[in-house]
Structures are given as C-alpha cells and as structure tokens.
Protein backbone atom coordinates (compact mmCIF):
# COMPACT_ATOMS: atom_id res chain seq x y z
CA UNK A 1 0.00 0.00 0.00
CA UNK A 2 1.79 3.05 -0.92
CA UNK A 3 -1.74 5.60 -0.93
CA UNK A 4 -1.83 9.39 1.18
CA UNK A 5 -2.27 8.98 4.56
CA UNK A 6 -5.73 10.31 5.36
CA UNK A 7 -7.08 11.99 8.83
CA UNK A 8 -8.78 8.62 9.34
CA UNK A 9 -6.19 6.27 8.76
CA UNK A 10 -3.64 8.90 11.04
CA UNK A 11 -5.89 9.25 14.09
CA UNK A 12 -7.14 5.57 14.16
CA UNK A 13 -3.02 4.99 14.58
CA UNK A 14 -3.16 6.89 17.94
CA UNK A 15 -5.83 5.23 18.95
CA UNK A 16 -4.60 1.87 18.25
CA UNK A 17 -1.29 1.21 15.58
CA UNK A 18 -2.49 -2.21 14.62
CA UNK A 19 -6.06 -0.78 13.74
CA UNK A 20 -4.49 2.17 11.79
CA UNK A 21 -1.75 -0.08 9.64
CA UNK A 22 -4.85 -2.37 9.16
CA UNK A 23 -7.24 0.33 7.65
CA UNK A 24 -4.09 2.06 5.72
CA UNK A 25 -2.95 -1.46 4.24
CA UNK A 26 -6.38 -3.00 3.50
CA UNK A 27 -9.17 -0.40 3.39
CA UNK A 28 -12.65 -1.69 4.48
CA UNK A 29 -14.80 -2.36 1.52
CA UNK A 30 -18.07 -2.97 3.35
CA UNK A 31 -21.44 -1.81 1.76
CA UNK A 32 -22.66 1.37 3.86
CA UNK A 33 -25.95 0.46 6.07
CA UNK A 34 -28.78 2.72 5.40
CA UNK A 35 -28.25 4.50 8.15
CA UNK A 36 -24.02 5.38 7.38
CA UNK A 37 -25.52 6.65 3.71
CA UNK A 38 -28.02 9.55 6.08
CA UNK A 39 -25.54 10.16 7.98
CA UNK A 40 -22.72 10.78 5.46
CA UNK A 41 -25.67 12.65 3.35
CA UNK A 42 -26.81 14.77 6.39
CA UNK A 43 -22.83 15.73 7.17
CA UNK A 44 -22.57 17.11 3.23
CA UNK A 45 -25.83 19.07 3.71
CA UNK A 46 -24.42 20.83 6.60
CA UNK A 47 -21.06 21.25 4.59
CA UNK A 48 -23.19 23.04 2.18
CA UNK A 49 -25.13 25.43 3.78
CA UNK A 50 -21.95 26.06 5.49
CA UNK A 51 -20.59 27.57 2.36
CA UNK A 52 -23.62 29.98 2.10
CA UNK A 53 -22.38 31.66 4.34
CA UNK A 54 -19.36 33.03 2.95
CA UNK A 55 -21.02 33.74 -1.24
CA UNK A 56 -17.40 34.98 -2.20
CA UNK A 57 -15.59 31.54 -1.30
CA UNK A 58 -14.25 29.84 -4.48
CA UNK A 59 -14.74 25.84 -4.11
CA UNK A 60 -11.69 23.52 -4.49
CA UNK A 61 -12.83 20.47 -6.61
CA UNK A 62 -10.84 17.62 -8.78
CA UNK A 63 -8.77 14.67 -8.39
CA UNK A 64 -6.23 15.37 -5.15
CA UNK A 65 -3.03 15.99 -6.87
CA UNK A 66 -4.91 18.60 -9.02
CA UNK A 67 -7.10 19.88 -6.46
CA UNK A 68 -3.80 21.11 -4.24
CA UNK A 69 -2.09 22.51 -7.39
CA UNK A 70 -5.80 24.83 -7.23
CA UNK A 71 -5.42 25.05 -3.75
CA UNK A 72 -1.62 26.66 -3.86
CA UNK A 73 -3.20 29.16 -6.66
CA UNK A 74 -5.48 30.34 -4.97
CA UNK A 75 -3.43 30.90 -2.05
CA UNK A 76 -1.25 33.20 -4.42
CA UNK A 77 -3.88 35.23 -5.06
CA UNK A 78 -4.73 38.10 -2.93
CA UNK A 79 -8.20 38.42 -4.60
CA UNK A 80 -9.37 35.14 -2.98
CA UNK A 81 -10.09 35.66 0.51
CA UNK A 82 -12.15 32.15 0.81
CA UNK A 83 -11.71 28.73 -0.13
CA UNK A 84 -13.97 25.58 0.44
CA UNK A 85 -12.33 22.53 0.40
CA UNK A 86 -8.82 23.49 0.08
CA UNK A 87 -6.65 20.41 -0.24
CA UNK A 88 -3.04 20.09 0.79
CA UNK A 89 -0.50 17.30 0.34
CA UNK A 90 2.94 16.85 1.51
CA UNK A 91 4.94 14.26 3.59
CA UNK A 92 2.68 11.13 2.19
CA UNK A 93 -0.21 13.19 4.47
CA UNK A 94 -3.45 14.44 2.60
CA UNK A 95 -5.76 16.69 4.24
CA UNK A 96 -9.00 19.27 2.78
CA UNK A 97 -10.15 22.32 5.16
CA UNK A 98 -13.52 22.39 4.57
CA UNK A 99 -13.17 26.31 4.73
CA UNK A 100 -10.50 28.06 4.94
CA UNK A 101 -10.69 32.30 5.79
CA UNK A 102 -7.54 34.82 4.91
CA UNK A 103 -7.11 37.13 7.62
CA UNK A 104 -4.55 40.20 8.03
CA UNK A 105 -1.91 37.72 9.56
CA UNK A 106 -2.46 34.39 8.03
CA UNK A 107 -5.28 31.85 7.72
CA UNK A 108 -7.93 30.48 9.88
CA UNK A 109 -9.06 27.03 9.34
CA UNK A 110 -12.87 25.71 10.03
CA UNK A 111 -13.57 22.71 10.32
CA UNK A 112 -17.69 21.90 9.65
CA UNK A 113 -19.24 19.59 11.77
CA UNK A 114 -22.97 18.13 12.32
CA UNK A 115 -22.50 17.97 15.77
CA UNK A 116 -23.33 20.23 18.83
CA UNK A 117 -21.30 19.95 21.24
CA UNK A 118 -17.36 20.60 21.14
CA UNK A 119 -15.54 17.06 21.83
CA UNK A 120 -11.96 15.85 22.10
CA UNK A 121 -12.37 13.91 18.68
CA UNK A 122 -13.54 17.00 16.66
CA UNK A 123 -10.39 19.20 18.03
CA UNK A 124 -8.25 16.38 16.60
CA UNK A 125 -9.65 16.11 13.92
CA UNK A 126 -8.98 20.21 13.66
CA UNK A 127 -5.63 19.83 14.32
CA UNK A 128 -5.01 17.03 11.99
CA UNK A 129 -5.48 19.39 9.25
CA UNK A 130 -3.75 22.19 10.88
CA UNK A 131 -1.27 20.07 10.40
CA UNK A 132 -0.98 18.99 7.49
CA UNK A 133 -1.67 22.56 6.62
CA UNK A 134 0.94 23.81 8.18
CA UNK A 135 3.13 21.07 6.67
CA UNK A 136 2.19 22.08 3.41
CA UNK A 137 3.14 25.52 3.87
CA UNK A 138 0.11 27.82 5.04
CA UNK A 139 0.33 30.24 7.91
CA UNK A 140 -2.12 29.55 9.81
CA UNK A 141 -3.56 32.55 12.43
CA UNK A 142 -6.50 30.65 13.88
CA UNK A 143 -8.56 27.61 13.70
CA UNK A 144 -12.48 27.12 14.59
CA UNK A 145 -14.78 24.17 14.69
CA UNK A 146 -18.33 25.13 12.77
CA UNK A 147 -21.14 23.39 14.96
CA UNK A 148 -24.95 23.19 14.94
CA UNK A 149 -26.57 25.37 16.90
CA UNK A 150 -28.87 24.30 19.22
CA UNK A 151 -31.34 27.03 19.61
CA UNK A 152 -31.67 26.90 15.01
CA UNK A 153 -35.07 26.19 14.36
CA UNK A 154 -36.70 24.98 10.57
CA UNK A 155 -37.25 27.98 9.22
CA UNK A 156 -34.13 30.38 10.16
CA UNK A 157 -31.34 31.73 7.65
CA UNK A 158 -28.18 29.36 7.54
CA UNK A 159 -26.51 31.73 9.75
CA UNK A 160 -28.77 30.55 13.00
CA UNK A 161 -27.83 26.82 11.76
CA UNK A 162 -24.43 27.24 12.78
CA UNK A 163 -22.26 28.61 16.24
CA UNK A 164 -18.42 28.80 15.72
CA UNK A 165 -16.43 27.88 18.64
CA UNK A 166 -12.94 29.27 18.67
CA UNK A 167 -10.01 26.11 19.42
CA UNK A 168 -6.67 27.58 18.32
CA UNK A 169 -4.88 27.35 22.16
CA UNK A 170 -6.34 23.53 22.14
CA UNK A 171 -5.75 22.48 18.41
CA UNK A 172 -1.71 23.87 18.08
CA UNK A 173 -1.06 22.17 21.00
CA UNK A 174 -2.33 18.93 19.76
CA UNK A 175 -0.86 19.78 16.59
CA UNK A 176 2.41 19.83 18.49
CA UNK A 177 2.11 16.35 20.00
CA UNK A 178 1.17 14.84 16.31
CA UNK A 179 4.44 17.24 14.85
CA UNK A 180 6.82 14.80 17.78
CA UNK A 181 4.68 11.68 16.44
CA UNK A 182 4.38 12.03 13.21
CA UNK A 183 7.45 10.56 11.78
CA UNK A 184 6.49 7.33 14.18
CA UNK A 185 3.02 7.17 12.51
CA UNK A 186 4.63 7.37 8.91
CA UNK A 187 7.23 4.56 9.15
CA UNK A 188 4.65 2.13 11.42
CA UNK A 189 2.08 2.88 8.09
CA UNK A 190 4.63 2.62 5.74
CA UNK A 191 5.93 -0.88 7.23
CA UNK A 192 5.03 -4.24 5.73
CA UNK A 193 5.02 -5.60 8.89
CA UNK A 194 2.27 -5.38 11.32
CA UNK A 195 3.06 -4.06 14.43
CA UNK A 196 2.78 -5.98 17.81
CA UNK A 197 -0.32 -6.12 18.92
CA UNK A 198 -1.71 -5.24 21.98
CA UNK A 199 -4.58 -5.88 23.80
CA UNK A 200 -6.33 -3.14 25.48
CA UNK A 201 -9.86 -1.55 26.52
CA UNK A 202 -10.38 -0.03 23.29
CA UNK A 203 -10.37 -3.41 21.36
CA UNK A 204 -14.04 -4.34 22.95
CA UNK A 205 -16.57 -3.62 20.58
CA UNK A 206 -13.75 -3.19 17.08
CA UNK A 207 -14.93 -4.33 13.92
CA UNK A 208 -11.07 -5.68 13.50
CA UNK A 209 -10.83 -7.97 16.27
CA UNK A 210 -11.73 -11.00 14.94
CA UNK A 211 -8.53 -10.30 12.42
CA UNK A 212 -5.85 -8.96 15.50
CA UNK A 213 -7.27 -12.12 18.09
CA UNK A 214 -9.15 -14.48 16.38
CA UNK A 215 -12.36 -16.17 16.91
CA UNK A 216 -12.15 -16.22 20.71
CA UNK A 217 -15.16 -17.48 22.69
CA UNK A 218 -15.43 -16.57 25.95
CA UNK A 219 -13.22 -13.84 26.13
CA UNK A 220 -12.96 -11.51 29.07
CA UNK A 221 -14.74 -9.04 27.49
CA UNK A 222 -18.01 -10.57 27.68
CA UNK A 223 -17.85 -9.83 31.56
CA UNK A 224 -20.34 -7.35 31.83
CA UNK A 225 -19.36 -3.90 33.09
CA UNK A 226 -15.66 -4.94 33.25
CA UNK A 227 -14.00 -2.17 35.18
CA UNK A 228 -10.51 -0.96 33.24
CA UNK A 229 -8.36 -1.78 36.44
CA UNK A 230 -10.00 -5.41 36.93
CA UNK A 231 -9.26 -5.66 32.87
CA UNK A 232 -5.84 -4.71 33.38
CA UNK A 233 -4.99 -7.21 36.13
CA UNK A 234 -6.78 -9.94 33.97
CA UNK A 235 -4.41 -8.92 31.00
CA UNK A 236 -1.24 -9.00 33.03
CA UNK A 237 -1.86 -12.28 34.27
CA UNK A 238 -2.10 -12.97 30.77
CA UNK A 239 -5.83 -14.22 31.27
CA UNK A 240 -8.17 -13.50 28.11
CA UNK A 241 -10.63 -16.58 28.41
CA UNK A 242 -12.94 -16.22 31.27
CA UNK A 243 -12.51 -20.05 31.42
CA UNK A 244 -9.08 -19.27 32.70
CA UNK A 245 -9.82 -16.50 35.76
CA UNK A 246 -8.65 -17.70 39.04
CA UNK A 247 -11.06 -19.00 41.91
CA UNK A 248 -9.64 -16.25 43.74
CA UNK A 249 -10.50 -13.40 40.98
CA UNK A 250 -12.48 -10.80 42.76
CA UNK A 251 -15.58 -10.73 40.04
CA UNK A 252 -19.20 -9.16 40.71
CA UNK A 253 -22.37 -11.63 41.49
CA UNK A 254 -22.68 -10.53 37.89
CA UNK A 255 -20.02 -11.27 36.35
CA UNK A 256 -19.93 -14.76 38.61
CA UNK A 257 -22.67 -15.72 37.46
CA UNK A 258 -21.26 -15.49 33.93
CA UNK A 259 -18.25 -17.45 34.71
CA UNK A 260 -20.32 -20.00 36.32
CA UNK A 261 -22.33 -20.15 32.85
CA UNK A 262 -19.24 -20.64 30.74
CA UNK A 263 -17.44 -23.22 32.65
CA UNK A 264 -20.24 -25.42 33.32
CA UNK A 265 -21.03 -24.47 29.16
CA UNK A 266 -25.13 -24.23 29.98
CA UNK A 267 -27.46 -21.45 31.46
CA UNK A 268 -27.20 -20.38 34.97
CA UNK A 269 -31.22 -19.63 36.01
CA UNK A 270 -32.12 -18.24 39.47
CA UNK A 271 -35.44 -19.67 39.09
CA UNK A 272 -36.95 -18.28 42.11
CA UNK A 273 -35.65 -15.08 41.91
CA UNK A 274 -37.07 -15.41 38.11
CA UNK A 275 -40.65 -17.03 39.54
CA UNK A 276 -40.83 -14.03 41.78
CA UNK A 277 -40.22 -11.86 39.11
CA UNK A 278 -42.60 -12.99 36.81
CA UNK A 279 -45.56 -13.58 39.52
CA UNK A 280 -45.53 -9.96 39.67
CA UNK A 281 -47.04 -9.25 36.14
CA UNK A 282 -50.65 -8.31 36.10
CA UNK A 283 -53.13 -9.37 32.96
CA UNK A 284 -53.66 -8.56 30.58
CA UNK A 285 -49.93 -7.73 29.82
CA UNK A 286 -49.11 -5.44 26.98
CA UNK A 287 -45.58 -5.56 24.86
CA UNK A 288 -44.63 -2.23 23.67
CA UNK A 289 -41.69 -0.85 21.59
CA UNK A 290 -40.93 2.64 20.31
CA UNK A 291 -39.13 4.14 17.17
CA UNK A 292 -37.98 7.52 16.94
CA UNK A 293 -36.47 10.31 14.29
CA UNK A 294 -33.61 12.38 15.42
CA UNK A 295 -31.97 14.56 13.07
CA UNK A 296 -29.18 17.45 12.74
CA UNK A 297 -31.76 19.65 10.76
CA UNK A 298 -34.90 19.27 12.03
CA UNK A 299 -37.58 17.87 10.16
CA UNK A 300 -40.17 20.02 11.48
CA UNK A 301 -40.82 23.43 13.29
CA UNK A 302 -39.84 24.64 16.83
CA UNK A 303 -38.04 21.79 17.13
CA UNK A 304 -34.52 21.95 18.21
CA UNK A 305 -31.45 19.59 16.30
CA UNK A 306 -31.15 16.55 17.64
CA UNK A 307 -34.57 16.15 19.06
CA UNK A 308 -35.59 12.48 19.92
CA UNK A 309 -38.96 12.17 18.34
CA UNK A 310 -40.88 9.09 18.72
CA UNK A 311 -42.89 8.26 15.28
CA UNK A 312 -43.79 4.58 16.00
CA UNK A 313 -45.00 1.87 18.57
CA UNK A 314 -46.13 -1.53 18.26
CA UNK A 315 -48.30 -3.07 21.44
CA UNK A 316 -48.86 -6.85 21.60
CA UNK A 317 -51.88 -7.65 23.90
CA UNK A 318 -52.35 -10.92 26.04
CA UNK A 319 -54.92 -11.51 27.99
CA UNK A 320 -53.60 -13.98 29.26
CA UNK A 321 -49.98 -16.38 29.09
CA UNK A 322 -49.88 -17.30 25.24
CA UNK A 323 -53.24 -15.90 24.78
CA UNK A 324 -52.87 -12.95 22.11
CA UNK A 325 -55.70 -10.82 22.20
CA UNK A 326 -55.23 -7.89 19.99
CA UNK A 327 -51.86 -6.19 18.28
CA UNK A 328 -51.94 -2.08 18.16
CA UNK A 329 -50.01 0.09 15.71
CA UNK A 330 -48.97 3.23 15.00
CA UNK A 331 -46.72 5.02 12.18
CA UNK A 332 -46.80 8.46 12.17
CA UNK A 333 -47.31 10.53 8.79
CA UNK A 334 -43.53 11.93 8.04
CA UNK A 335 -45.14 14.87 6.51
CA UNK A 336 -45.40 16.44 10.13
CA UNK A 337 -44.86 16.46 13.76
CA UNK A 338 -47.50 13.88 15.05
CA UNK A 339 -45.97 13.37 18.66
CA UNK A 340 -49.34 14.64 20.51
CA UNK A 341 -51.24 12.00 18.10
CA UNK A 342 -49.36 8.95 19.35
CA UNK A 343 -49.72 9.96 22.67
CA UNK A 344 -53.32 10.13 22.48
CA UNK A 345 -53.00 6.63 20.89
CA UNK A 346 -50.62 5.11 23.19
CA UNK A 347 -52.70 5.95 26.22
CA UNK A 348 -55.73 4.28 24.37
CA UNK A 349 -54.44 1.52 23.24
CA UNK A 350 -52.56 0.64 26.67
CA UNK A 351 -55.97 0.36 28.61
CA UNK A 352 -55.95 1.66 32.21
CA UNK A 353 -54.17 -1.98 33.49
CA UNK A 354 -51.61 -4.32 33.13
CA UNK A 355 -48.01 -4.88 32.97
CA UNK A 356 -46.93 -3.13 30.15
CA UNK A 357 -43.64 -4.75 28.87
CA UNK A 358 -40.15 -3.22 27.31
CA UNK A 359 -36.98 -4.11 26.76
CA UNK A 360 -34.82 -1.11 27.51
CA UNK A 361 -35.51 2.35 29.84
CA UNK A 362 -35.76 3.57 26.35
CA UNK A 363 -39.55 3.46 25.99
CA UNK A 364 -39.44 5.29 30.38
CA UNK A 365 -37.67 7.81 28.57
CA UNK A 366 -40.18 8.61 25.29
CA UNK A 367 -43.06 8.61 27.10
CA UNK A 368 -41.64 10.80 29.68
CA UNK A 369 -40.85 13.25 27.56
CA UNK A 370 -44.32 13.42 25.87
CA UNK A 371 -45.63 13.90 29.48
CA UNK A 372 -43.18 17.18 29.20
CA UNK A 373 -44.56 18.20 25.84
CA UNK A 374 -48.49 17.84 26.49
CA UNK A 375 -48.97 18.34 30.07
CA UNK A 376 -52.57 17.89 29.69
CA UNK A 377 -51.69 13.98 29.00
CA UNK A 378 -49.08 13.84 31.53
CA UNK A 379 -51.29 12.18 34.29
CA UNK A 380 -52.20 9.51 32.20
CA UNK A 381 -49.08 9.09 30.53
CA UNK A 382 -46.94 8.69 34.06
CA UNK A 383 -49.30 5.47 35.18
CA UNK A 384 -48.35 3.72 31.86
CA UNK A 385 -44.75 4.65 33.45
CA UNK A 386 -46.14 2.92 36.54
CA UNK A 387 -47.15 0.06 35.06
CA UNK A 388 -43.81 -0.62 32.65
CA UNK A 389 -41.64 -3.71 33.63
CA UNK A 390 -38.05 -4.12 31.81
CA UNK A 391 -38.12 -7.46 30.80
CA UNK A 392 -34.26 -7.29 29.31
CA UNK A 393 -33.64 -6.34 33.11
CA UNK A 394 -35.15 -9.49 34.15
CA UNK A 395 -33.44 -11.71 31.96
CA UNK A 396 -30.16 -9.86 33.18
CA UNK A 397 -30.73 -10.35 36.94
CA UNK A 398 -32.04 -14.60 36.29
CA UNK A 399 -31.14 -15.81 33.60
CA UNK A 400 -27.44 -15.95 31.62
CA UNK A 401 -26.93 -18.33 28.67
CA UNK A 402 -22.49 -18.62 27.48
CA UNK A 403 -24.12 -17.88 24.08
CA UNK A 404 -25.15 -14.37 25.20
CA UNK A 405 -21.51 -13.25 25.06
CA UNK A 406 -21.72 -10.53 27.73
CA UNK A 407 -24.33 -8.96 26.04
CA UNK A 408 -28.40 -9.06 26.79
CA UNK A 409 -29.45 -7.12 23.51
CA UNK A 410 -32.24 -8.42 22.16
CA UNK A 411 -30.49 -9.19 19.14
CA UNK A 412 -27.96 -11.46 21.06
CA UNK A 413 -30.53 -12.77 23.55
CA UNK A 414 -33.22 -13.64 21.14
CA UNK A 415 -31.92 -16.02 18.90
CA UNK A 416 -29.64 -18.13 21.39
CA UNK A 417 -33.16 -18.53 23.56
CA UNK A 418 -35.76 -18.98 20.47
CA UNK A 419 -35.54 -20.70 17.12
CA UNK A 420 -38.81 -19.22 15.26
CA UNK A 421 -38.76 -18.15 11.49
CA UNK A 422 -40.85 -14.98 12.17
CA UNK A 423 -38.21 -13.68 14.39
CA UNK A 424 -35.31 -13.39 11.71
CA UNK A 425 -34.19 -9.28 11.39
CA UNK A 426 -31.76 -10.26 8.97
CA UNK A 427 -34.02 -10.79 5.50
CA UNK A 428 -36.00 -7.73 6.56
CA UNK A 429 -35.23 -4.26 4.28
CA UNK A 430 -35.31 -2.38 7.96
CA UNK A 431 -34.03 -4.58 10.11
CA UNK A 432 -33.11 -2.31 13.18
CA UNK A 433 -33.34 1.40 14.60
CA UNK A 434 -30.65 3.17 13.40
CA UNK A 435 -31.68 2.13 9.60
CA UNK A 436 -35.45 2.82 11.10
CA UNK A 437 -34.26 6.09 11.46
CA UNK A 438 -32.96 7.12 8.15
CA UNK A 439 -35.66 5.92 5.89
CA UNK A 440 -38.04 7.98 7.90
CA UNK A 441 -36.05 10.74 7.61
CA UNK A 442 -36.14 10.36 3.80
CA UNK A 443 -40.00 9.54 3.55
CA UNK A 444 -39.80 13.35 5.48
CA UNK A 445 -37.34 15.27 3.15
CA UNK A 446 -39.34 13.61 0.23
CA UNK A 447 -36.58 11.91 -0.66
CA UNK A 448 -38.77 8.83 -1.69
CA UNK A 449 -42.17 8.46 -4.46
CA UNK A 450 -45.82 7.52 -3.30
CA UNK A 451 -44.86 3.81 -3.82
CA UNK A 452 -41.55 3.71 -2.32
CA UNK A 453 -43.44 5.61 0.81
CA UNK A 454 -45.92 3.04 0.86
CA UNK A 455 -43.61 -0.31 0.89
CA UNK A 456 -41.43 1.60 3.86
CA UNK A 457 -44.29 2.50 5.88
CA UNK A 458 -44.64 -2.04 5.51
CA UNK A 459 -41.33 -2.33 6.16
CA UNK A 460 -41.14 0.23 9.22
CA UNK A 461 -44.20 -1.77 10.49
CA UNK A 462 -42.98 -4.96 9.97
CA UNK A 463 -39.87 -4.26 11.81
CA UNK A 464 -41.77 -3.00 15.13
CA UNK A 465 -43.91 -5.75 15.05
CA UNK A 466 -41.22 -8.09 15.09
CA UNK A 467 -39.67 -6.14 18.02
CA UNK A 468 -42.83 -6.83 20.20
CA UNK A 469 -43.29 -10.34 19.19
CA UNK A 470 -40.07 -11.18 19.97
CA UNK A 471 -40.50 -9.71 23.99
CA UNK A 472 -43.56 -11.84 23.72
CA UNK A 473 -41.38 -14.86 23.23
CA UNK A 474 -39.54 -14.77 25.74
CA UNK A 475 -41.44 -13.78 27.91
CA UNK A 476 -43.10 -17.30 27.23
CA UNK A 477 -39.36 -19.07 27.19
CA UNK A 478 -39.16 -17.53 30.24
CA UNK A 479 -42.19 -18.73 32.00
CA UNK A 480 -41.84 -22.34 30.50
C-alpha cells in the first residue's frame, strides 16, 4: 500500500497502531448500512449550507493531486479571501479544510461539523489538518470548529444553523504532539510488517478484532461492566478466556454468574428469583416498543437539532400467558410532527391496566418526555410509566446463557433462547433502529415516491412488530 495517509487512517493509529496499519494497508470495503448513507448525506448538507455563508468563497474540486495545485493558486492570489475545500499534500499526508478564511496575519481554518457539542475527537480532527496545513506551507492565524446550533429552528437563515467555537490554544497544542509523532506514525504505516499487537480496553466492541485475536469465545470481554483496572490485572496475568480467571478473581455476582455459565457451558437460572419476578405481572400484559427520528436539521418546526422524536409503537396484547388478544399500531405521517397523536394513541391503546412490557428504559424515557410536551396527558401518561416492567432487566438479573456473550441485547438474547422463522431481522429491508431512522427521515425530506413511501411504511411496520413479538417470546421461554 503506498496511498496518502488520510485523517482517518492517522488518528485511528493513535488510537490503536495495529487498527491504523490495518485500515491504511487494506481499506474496508463494506457496503454502507442505510443509516451510514443519512448520515454521510446529512454531514454534506451541513457542509453546504456552510458555504452559504461566505457567497465569495471559491470551491476547491478535482482529483487530489490537481485539487492542491488549485489550492496553492489560490493561495497566491490576494483576490481570494475564501476557499472551500482546500486540499493540501505533503509528507505522504493528505488533508481538505472544509473552509478556509484569509485574515490580516495568516489563515484560519474551520472545520464543519454536524454535531453540537465541542468534543476531544472533533479538536483532533482540527488539528489534523492544521497540520498537514501547516506542513504544506500555510500560515495559519487561527482555527475554529463550525457546529450546529442548538437554539436553530426549521425555518431560520443558515446563519442561525451554525455557532463557531474558537479552538486555536487547544488544536496547536495537539498539533504539536502529532508534529513529535508524526514521523512514528509514517514509518509504522509505511511498514510491511504489522506491528505488535496489543490488547487493550479499546479493542471491545472493534470491527477488526476478529482479524488482530481471532475467533475467541469466551473472552474476558463478555464480563459485563468490566471495570478498566479489573481488565488490566486480567491482562497482566495474561488471562483473556474467562474459562481461565482464578477462583480467587475478585468478580461481581454478575459477572460470577457469567463465569459460572461458561465453565459449566449451559445457562445459569435463578429460578426463584425469576418465579418471583414474573408472579408480579398483572393481565392482561401489553408488549410495547418505540421508534424515533432524530436529526441534525430538524424535520419540522420549533423543534430543536437533535430532538428524539418518537414516530412509531407496536403493542402486543395478552390476555392472558400465550393468549394474544389484539396487536396495536402506530406510524406516524412523516409529513409532520405527530408526537401529541401517538400519545393520544398510546394511552388508548394501553388500557388503564396491566403490565406493560419493554426491553430497555428507552420506551421510560419517550413517554416521559411526551408527558413534558403535552402536560394535559401527563397524568395519564406517568401510570403507563407505573405500570412498565423491563423485561431485558429481568433476563439480566435470572437468567445468563455462554451464548449471550456478555451482552443481553435483544439481538444477542433472542436467537440463542428462540428458534422461530418470524423472528429473523436479517431478511427484513429495515431490520433495526438506526436504519429505522434514516428511511423515515427520507420519507420526510421527500426523498422517496408515493410507492416507495408506501412499501417503507410495511417495512417500518414490519420491523416494530417483530420487536414486540419477539419480547412476547420470551417472555413465554421464560415462563416455560
């Protein structure tokens, strides 16, 4: 691999070198999700109305090599005072300011970015291309990271969409560490060999860890909430199995219990503490699960970026154990905000008593907040808070199958406790929330026809149906 090294490939080396020389020598060729393409899409809108804010900026475009040779013209030229996209190569590093600003003593660099808040990533990030930058030749005065603003509101002038937040103390002083480190990161890239690898914290949870440590069951890492000092001590007595952890390990009842489960190689059940559990649900019993929008542009007025906005539910009733009475549903019209709708639904369609089943705080949390928005429904909306009972939270405090991995999503739970066709996510078109998310976004931006609307409105159905049906399962699995 002999390519540019990119501000992905370079800061992914900090974070780990064998996940950066993986990425630089074999770049991921994995189709985008649904969700990735609304998220890449959303981050170029904001780029763009960025721009409209400066009319006189001239925009950098072109193959890289070309697009620098523009980018050291226009520098040249006192005429220019803005450039989008400027692109600078030097030293094997490639890096494009997404604007940058000529002032009396130099340049500033701004960095655009869909998110809110100001975070340690997006200052390096900043100073990765103050960097290079500065490598490349430009004086650069002052640096800025372009966020969203949270007060903007669908409607405003681009110029409410955004709030600059000056970072030059922060960002040269990074820029200073990567100046010392640099060299290092070019001749570990640049290396055929892959560097020793290391495990640490940060490898839970990377999509590369299968390649760096194999296919290793029952690795530490499934200990839930594994504290990084406990991991540490594991690691230097060069434990990685959980098979392997002394007697004498200090673990958590938790964590016990799932070291108990892998070394016997069945479930561990606490079946009185789960009979005691389950005693307590009242009939008829209702399943429930939400989907929501949330969006860096808001889809609809007076409401601020990043709103959560719940646009779904699907309800399973039982009257009784394994007797399904009726199924309630609920997809809200993208066209507009319909939040005080499904609350009036919600409350109707959840009767006035029963356990009402979830499978995260999540759904606590959504109908919470429409008690905050419609205070008139706010009495009736906290008893269906009364009457929720987490069922992921009472397979997590009884019940722990080796097969779960650590984890009690239902995604990981489901299919290790029930084998039933109807319950497979995979062959669906919208086969979980984040990709839930997007295509509702898109029916609301218009982005899809009358007939495309009307097969994802089946599909977004579909999908929270399964959701429900699949807490009514094991709820079942749970009783037998």
């Amino acid at each position: 691999m002999t390519g540019y090294i990119t501000k992905d490939i370079f800061l992914n080396t900090f974070t780990c070198p064998t996940l950066g020389w993986k990425i630089y020598h074999d770049p991921s060729t994995e189709p985008l999700s649904l969700h990735d393409k609304f998220i890449i899409e959303e981050g170029i809108q904001i780029g763009r109305r960025a721009r409209t804010l400066y009319p006189q900026g001239i925009l950098v475009s072109g193959e890289n090599i070309s697009a620098a040779k523009t980018t050291a013209e226009l520098l040249k030229d006192q005429n220019c005072s803005v450039i989008f996209e400027a692109t600078f190569i030097t030293d094997s590093f490639i890096a494009k300011a997404d604007i940058l600003l000529r002032q009396d003593n130099g340049w500033k660099v701004v960095e655009v970015k869909s998110a809110t808040n100001k975070k340690t990533e997006l200052v390096e990030d900043l100073a990765y291309t103050t960097l290079v930058a500065k490598k490349a030749g430009l004086k650069v005065s002052s640096c800025s990271l372009m966020l969203v603003s949270k007060d903007y509101r669908l409607g405003m002038n681009d110029e409410k969409l955004f709030e600059e937040v000056d970072c030059k103390d922060e960002v040269f002083k990074v820029v200073t560490e990567f100046e010392k480190l640099g060299p290092a990161v070019v001749a570990l890239l640049r290396s055929n060999s892959m560097p020793n690898k290391s495990l640490e914290s940060i490898c839970k949870g990377c999509d590369l860890f299968k390649q760096c440590w194999g296919d290793s069951d029952n690795h530490i890492f499934d200990l839930p909430r594994l504290h990084h000092t406990k991991f540490c001590q594991l690691r230097d007595l060069k434990v990685s199995r959980i098979e392997d952890i002394p007697d004498s390990f200090e673990l958590t009842d938790t964590q016990q219990k799932v070291r108990q489960a892998v070394l016997s190689g069945k479930a561990v059940i606490d079946k009185q503490g789960l009979k005691q559990a389950l005693e307590k649900i009242v009939y008829p019993a209702y399943y429930l699960d939400f989907e929501t929008v949330m969006t860096a542009i808001p889809l609809y007025p007076n409401i601020a970026p990043y709103t959560q906005i719940p646009t779904q539910y699907s309800i399973h009733k039982y009257s009784a154990p394994g007797k399904n009475e009726e199924h309630f549903e609920y997809l809200a019209d993208p066209s507009g905000d319909c939040r005080r709708e499904l609350a009036e639904n919600l409350i109707r369609d959840c009767g006035n008593k029963g356990t009402i089943f979830s499978y995260s705080p999540f759904e606590k949390t959504v109908i919470n907040g429409l008690g905050k928005l419609f205070p008139d429904l706010a009495e009736d909306l906290k008893k269906l808070v009364g009457r929720l009972e987490d069922l992921c939270k009472i397979i997590s405090s009884y019940y722990y199958d080796p097969l779960f991995h650590g984890s009690f999503s239902i995604k990981k739970v489901l299919p290790v406790m029930i084998t039933d066709p109807e319950l497979n996510y995979d062959d669906m078109s919208v086969g979980n929330g984040s990709d839930a998310i997007a295509v509702f976004a898109g029916m609301a931006m218009g982005e899809y026809d009358k007939q495309e609307c009307e097969q994802i409105r089946r599909d977004l159905l579909a999908y929270c149906r399964v959701d429900t049906l699949a807490m009514v399962k094991l709820y079942e699995e749970l009783k037998d």
